[in-house]
N, C-alpha and C. Protein backbone atom coordinates (compact mmCIF):
# COMPACT_ATOMS: atom_id res chain seq x y z
N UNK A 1 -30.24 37.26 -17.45
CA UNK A 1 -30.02 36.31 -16.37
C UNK A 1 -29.82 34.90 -16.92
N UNK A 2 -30.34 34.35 -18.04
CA UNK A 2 -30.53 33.16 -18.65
C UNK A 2 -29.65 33.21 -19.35
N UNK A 3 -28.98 34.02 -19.49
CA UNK A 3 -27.30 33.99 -20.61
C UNK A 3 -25.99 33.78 -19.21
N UNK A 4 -26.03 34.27 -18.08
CA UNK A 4 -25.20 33.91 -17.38
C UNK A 4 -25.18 32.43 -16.59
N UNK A 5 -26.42 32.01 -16.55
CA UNK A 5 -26.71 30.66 -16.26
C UNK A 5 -25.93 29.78 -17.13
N UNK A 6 -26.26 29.86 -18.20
CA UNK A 6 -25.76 29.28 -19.38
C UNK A 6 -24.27 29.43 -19.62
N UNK A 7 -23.41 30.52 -19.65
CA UNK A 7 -22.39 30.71 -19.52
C UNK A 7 -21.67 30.27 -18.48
N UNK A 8 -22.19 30.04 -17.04
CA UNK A 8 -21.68 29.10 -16.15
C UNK A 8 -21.77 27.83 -15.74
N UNK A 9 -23.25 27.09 -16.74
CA UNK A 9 -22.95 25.98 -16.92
C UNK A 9 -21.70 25.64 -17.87
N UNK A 10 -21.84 26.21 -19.07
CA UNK A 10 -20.59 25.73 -19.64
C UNK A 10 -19.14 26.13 -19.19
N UNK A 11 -19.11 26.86 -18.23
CA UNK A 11 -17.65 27.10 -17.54
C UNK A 11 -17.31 25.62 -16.99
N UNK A 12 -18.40 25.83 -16.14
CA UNK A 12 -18.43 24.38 -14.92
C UNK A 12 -18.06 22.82 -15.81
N UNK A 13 -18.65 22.86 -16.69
CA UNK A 13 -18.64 21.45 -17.65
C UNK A 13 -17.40 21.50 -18.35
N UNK A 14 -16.90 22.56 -18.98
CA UNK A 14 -15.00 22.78 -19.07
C UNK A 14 -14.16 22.64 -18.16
N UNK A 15 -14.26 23.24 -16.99
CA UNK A 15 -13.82 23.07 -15.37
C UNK A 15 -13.35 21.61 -15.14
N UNK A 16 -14.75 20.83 -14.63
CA UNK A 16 -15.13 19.10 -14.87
C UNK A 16 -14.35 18.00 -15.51
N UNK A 17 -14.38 18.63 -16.66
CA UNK A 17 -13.88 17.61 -17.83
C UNK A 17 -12.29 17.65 -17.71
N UNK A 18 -11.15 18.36 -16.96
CA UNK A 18 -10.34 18.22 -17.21
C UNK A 18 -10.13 17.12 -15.56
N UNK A 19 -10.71 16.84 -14.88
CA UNK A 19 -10.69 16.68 -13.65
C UNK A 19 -10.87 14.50 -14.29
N UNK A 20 -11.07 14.08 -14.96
CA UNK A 20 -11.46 13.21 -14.81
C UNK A 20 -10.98 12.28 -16.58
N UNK A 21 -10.75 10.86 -16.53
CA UNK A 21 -10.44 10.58 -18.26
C UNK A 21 -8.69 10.31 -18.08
N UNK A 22 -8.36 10.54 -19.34
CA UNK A 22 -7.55 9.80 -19.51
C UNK A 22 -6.26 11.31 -20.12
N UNK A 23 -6.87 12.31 -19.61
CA UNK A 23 -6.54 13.73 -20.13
C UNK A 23 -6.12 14.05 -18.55
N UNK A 24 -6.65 13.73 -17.47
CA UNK A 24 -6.62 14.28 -16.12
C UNK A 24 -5.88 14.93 -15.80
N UNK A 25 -5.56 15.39 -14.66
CA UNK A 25 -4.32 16.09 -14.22
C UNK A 25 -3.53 15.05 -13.35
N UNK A 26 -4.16 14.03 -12.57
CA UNK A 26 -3.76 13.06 -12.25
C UNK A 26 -3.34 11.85 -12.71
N UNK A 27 -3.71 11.88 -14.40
CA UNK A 27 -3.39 10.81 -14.88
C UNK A 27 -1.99 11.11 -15.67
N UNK A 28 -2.24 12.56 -16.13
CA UNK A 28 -0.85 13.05 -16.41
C UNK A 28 0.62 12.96 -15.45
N UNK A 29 0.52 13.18 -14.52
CA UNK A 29 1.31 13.09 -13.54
C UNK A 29 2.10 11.63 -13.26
N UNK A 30 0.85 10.46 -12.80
CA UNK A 30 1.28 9.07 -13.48
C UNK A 30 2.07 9.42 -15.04
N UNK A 31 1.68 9.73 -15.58
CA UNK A 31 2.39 9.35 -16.76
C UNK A 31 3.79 9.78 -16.58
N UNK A 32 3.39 11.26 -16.27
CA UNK A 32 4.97 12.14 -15.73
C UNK A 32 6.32 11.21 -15.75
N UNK A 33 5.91 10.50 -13.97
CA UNK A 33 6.85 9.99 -13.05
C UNK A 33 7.03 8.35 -13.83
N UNK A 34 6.61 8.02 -15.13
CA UNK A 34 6.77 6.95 -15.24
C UNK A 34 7.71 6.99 -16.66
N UNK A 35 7.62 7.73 -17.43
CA UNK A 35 8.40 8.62 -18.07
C UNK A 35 9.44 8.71 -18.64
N UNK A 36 9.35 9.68 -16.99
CA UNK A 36 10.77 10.24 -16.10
C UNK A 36 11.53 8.48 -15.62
N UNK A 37 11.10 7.97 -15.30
CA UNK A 37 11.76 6.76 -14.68
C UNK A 37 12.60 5.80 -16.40
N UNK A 38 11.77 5.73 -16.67
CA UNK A 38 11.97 5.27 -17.99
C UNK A 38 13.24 5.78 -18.92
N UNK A 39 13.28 6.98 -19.44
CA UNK A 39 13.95 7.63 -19.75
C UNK A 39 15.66 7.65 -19.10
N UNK A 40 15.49 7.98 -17.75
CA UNK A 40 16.71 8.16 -17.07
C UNK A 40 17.37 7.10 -16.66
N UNK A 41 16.35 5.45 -17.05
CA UNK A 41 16.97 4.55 -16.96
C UNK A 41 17.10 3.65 -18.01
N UNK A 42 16.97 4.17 -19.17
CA UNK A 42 17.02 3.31 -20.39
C UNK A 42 17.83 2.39 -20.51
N UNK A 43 19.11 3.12 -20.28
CA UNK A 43 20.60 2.35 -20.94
C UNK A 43 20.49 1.14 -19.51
N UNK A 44 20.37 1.26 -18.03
CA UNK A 44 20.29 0.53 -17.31
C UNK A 44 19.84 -1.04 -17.49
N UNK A 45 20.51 -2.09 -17.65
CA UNK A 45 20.13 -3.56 -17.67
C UNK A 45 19.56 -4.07 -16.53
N UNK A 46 18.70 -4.12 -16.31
CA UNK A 46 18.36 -4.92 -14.67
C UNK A 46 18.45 -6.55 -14.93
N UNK A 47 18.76 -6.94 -14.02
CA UNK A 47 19.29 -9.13 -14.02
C UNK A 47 18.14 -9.09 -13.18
N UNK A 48 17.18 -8.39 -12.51
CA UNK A 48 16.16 -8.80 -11.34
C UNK A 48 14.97 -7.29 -11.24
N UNK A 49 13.77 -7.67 -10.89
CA UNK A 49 13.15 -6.52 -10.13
C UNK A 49 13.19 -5.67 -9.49
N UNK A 50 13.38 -4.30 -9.57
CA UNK A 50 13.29 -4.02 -8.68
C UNK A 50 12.40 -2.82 -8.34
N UNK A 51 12.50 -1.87 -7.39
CA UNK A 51 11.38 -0.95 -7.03
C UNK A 51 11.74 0.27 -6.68
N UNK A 52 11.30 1.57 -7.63
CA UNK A 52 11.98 2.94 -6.77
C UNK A 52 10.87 3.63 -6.31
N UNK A 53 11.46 4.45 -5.88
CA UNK A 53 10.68 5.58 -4.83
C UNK A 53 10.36 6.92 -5.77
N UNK A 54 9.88 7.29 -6.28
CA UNK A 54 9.60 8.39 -7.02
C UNK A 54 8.88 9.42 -7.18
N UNK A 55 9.51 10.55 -5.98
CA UNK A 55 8.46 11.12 -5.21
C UNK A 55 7.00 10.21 -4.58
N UNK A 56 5.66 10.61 -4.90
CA UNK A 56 5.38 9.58 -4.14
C UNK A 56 4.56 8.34 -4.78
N UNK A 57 5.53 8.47 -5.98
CA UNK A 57 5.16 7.05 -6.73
C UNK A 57 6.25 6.01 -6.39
N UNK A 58 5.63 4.69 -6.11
CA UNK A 58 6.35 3.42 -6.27
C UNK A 58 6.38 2.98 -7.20
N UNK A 59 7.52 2.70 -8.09
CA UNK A 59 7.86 2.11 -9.59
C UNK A 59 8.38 0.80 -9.74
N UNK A 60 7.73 -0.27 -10.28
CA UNK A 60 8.93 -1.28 -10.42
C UNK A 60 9.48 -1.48 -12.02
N UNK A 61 10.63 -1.60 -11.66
CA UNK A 61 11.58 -1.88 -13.00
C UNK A 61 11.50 -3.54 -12.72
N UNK A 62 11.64 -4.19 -14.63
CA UNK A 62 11.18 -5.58 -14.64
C UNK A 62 12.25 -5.98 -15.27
N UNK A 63 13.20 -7.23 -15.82
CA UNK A 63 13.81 -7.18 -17.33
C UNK A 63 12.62 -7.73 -18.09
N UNK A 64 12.45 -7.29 -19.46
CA UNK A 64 11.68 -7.64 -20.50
C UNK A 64 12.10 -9.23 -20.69
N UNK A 65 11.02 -9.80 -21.40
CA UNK A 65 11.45 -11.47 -21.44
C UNK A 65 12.65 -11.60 -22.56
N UNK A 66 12.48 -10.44 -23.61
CA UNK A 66 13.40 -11.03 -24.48
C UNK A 66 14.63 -9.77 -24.47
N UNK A 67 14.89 -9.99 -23.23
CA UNK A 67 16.42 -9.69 -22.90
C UNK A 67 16.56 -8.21 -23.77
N UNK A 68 15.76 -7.68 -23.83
CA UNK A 68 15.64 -5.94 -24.93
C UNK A 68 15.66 -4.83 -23.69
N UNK A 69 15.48 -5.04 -22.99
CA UNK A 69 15.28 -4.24 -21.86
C UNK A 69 14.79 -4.09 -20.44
N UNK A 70 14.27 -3.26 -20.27
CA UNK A 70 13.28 -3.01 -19.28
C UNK A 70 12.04 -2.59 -19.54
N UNK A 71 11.15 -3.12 -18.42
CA UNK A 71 9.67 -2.68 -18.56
C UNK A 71 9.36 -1.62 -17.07
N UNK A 72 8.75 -0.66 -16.80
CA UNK A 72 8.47 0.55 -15.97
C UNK A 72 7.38 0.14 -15.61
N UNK A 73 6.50 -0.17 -14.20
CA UNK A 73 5.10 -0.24 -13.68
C UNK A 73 4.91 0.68 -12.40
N UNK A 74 3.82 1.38 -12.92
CA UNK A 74 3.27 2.27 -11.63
C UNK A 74 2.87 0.88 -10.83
N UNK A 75 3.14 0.91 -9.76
CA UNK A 75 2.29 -0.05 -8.87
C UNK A 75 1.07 1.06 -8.22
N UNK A 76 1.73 2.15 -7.61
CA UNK A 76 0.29 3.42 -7.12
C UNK A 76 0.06 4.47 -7.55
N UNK A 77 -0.75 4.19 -9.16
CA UNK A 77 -1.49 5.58 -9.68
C UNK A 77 -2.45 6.23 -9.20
N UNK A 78 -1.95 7.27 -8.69
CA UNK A 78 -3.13 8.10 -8.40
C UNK A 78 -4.33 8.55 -9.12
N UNK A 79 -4.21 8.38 -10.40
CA UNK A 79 -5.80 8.27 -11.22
C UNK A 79 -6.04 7.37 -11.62
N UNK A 80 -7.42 7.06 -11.96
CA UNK A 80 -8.44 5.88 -11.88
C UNK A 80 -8.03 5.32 -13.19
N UNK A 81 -8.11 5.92 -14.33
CA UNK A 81 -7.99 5.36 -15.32
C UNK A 81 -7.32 5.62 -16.46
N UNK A 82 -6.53 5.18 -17.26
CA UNK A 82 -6.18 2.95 -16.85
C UNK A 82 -5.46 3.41 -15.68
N UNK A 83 -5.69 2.20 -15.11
CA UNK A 83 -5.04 2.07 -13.99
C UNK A 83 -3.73 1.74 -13.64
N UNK A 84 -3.11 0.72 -14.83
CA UNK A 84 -2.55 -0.01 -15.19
C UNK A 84 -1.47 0.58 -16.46
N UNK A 85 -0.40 1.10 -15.41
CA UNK A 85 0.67 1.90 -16.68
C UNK A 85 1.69 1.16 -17.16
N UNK A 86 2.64 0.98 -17.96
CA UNK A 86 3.43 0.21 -18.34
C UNK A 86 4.31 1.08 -19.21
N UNK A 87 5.87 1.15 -19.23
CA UNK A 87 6.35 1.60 -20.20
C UNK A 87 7.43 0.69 -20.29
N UNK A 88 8.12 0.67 -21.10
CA UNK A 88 7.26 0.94 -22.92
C UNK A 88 6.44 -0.71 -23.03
N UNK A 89 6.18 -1.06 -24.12
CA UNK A 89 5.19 -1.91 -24.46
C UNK A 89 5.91 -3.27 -24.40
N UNK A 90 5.64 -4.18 -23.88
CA UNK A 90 6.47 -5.75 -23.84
C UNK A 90 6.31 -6.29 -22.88
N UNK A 91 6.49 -7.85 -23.03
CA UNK A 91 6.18 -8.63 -22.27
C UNK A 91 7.59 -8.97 -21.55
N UNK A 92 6.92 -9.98 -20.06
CA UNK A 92 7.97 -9.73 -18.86
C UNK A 92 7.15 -11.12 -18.12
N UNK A 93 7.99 -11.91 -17.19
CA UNK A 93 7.36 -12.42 -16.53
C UNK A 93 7.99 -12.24 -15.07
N UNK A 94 7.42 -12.53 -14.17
CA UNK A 94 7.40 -12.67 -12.85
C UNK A 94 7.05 -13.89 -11.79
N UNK A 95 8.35 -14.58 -10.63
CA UNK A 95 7.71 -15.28 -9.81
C UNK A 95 6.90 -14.54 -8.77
N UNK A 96 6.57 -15.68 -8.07
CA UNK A 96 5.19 -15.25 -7.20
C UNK A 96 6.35 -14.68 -5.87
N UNK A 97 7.27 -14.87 -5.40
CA UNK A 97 8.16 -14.44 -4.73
C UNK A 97 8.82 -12.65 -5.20
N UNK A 98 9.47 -13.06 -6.19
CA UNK A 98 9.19 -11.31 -6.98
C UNK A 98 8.13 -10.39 -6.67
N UNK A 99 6.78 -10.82 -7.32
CA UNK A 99 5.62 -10.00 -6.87
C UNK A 99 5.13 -9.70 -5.90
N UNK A 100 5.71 -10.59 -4.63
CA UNK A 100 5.67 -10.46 -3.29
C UNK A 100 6.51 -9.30 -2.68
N UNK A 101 7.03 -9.49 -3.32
CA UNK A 101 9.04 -8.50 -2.68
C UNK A 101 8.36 -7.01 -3.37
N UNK A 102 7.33 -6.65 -4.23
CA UNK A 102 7.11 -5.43 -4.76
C UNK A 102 6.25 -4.81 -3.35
N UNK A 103 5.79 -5.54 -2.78
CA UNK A 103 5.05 -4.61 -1.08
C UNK A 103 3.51 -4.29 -1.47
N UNK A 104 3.21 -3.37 -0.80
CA UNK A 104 1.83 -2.74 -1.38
C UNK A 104 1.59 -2.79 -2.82
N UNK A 105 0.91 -2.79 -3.33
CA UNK A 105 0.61 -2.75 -4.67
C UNK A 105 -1.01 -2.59 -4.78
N UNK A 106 -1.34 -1.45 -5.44
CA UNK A 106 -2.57 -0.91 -5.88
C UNK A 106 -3.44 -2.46 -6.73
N UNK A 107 -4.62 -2.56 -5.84
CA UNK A 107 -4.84 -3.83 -6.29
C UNK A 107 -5.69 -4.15 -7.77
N UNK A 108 -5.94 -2.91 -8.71
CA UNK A 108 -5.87 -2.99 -10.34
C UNK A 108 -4.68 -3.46 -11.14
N UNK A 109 -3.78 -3.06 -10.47
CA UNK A 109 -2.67 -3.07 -10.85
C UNK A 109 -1.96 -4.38 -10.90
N UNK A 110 -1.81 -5.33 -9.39
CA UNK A 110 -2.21 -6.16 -9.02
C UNK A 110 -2.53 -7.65 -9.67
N UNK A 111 -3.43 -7.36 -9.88
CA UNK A 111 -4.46 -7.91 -10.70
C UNK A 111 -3.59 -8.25 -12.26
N UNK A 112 -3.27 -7.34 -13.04
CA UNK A 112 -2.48 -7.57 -13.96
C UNK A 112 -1.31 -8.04 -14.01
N UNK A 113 -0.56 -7.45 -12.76
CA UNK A 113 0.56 -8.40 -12.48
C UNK A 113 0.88 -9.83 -12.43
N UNK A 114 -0.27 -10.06 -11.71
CA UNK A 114 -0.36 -11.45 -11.68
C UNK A 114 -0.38 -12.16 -12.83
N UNK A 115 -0.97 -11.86 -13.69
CA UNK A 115 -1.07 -12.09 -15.04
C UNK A 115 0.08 -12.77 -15.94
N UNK A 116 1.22 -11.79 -15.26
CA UNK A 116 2.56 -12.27 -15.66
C UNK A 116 3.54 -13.25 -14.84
N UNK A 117 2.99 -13.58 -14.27
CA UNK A 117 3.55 -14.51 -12.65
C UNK A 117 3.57 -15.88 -13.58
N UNK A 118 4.54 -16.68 -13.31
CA UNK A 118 5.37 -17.92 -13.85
C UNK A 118 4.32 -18.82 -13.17
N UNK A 119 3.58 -19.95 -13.62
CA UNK A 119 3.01 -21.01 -12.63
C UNK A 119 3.78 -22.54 -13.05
């Protein structure tokens, strides 16, 4: 009886662990759709911000500051952590009018955005 206890705690604690972190199934998925966005819009130049629909992620595309590209932001990840996705790696800035025009925005996310906002 004390060997099946044991054997279903450690099921349960394998079970658990994929549910939560930076491994998730939800955090994967963010990653998925951000990706996917990335990828299929590489060659794309954006002159301005803007925002897609992606299934039921909202994405905004940025231009990078030094004119190299684009930058990819989940504005609504569905897992906790990081919260805060970005592809690929670089800096970008934003007016406060821009960051306005992005709508809802997950307020971790938010938070970092602002970060990049022109004063």
């Amino acid at each position: 009886m004390k060997r099946r206890w044991v054997l279903l705690s450690y099921i349960t604690v394998l079970a658990m662990s994929g549910c939560y972190g930076p491994e998730s199934l939800g955090n994967r998925s963010d990653w998925a759709a951000l990706q996917g966005v990335e990828y299929e819009r590489r060659a794309q130049v954006l002159g301005a911000p803007v925002v897609l629909k992606v299934g039921d992620y909202r994405v905004a595309g940025i231009p990078q500051s030094n004119a190299q590209g684009n930058i990819w932001v989940l504005l609504n990840p569905s897992a906790d952590e990081p919260l805060y996705k970005q592809l690929p790696a670089g800096n970008y800035t934003l007016t406060a009018k821009q960051l306005a025009a992005f709508g809802s925005v997950d307020p971790g996310v938010l938070a970092q955005l602002r970060l990049h906002v022109q004063r």
